[in-house]
C-alpha atoms as a PDB file:
ATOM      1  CA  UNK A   1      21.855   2.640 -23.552  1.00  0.00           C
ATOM      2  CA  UNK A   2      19.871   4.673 -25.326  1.00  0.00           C
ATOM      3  CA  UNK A   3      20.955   6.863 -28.241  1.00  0.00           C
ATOM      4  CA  UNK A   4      18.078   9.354 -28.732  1.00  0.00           C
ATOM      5  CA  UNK A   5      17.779  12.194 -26.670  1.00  0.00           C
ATOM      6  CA  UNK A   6      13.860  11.525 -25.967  1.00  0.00           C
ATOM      7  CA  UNK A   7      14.810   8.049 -25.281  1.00  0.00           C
ATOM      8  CA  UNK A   8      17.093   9.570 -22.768  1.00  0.00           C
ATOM      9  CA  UNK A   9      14.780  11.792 -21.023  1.00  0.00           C
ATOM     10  CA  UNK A  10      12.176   9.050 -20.838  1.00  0.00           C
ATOM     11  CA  UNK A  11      15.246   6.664 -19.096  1.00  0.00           C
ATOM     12  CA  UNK A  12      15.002   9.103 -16.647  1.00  0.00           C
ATOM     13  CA  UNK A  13      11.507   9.458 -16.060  1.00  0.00           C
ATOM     14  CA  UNK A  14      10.737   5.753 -15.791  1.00  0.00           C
ATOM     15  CA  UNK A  15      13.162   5.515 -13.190  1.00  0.00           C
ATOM     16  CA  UNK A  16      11.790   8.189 -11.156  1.00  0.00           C
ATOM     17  CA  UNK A  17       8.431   6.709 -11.528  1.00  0.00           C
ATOM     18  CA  UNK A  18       9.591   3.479 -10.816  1.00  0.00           C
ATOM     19  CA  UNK A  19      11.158   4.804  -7.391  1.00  0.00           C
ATOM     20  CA  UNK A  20       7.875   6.628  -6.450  1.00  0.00           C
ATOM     21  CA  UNK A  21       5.679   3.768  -7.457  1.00  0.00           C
ATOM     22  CA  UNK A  22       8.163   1.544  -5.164  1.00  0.00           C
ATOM     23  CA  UNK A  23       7.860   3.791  -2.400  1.00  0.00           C
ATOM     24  CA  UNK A  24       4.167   3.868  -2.246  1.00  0.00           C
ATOM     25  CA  UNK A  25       3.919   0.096  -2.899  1.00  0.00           C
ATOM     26  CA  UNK A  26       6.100  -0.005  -0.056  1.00  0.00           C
ATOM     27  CA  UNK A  27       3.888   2.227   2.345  1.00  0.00           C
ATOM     28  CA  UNK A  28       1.366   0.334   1.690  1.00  0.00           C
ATOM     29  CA  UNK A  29       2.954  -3.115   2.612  1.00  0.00           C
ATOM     30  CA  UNK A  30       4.104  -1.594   5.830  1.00  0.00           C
ATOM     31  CA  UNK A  31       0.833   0.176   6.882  1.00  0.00           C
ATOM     32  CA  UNK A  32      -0.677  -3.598   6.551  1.00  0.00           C
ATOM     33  CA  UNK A  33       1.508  -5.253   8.573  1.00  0.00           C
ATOM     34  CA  UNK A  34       0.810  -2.317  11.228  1.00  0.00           C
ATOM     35  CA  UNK A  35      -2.440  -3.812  11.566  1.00  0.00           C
ATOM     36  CA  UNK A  36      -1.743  -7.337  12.021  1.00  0.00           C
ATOM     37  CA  UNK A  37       1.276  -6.734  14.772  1.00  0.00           C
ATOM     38  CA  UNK A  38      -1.937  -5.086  16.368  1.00  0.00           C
ATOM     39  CA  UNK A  39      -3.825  -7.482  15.910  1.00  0.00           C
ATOM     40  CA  UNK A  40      -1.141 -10.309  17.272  1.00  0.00           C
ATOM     41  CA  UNK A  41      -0.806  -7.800  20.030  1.00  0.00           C
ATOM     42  CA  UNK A  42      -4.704  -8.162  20.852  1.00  0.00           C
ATOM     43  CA  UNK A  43      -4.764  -3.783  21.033  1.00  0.00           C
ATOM     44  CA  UNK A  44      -7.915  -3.067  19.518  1.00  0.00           C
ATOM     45  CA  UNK A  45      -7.732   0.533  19.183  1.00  0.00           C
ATOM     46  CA  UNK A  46      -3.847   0.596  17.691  1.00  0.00           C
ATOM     47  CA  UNK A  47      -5.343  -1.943  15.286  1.00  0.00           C
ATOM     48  CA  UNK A  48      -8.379   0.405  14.148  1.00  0.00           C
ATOM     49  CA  UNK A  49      -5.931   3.086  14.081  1.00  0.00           C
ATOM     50  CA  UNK A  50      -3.756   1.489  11.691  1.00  0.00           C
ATOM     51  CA  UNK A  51      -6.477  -0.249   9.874  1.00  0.00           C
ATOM     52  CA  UNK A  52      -7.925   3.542   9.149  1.00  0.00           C
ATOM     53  CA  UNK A  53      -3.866   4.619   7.310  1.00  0.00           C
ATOM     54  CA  UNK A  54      -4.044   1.207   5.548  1.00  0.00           C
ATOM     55  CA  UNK A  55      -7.029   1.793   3.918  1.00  0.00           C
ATOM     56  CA  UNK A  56      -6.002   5.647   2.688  1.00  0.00           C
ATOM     57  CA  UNK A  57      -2.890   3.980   1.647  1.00  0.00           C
ATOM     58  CA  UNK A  58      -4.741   0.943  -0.224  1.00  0.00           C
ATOM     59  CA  UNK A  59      -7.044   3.516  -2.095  1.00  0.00           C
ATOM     60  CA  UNK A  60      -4.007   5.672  -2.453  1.00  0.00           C
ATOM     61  CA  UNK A  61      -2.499   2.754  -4.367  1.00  0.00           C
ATOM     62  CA  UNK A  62      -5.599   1.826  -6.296  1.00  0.00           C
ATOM     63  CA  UNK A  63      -6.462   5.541  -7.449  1.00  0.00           C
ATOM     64  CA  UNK A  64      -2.508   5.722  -8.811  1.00  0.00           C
ATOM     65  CA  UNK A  65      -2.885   2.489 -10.381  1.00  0.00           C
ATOM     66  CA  UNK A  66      -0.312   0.660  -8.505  1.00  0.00           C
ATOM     67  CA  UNK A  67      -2.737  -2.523  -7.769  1.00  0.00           C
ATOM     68  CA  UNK A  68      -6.705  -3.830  -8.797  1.00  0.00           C
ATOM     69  CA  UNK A  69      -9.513  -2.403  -6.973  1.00  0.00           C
ATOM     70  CA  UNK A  70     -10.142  -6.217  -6.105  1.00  0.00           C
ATOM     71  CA  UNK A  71      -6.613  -6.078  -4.277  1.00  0.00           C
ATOM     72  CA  UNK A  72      -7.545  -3.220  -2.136  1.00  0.00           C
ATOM     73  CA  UNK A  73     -11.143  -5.000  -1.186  1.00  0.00           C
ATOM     74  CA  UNK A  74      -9.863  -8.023  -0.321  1.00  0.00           C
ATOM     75  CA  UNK A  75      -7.157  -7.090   1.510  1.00  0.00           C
ATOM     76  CA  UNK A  76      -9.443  -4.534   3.807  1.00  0.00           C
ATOM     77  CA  UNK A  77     -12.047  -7.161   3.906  1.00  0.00           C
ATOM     78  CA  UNK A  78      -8.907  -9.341   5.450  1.00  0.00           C
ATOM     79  CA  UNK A  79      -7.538  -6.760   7.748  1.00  0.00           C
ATOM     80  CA  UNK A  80     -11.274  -6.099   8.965  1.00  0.00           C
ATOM     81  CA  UNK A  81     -12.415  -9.169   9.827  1.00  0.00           C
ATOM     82  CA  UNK A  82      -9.011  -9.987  12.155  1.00  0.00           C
ATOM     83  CA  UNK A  83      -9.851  -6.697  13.446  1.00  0.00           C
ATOM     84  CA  UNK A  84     -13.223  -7.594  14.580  1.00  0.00           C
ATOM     85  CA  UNK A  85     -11.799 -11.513  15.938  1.00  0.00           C
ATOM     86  CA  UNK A  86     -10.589  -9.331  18.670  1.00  0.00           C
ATOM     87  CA  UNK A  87     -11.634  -9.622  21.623  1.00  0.00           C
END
């Protein structure tokens, strides 16, 4: 445990960081799979539905610096392309 009362105070702030960061991380995960239950359900416009709230929450992520722009790219490029498979 920390000793210094800065050192406290910034305890404190990493772990609320940490549990925002975790919740948007989270979010994020969740709005992807979204899309692919949609897409295993063969519903076109629930999938482009989703799709649009996974890509706020992917730039969401990228612009707080929770992952790589390259994450956010490939994973829309991903979620696009099933998308479009549908038929």
């Amino acid at each position: 445990m920390p000793q210094i009362k800065q050192q406290k105070k910034r305890v404190l702030t990493n772990n609320k960081a940490h549990k925002r960061n975790v919740s948007a991380k989270s979010a994020m995960k969740t709005s992807i799979k979204k899309v692919l239950v949609a897409v295993e359900a063969n519903d076109k416009e629930a999938a482009l539905a989703a799709y649009k709230a996974a890509c706020s929450k992917l730039d969401s992520a990228v612009a707080k610096g929770l992952k790589h722009k390259n994450y956010a790219a490939n994973q829309k490029s991903r979620l696009a392309k099933a998308i479009n498979a549908i038929q």
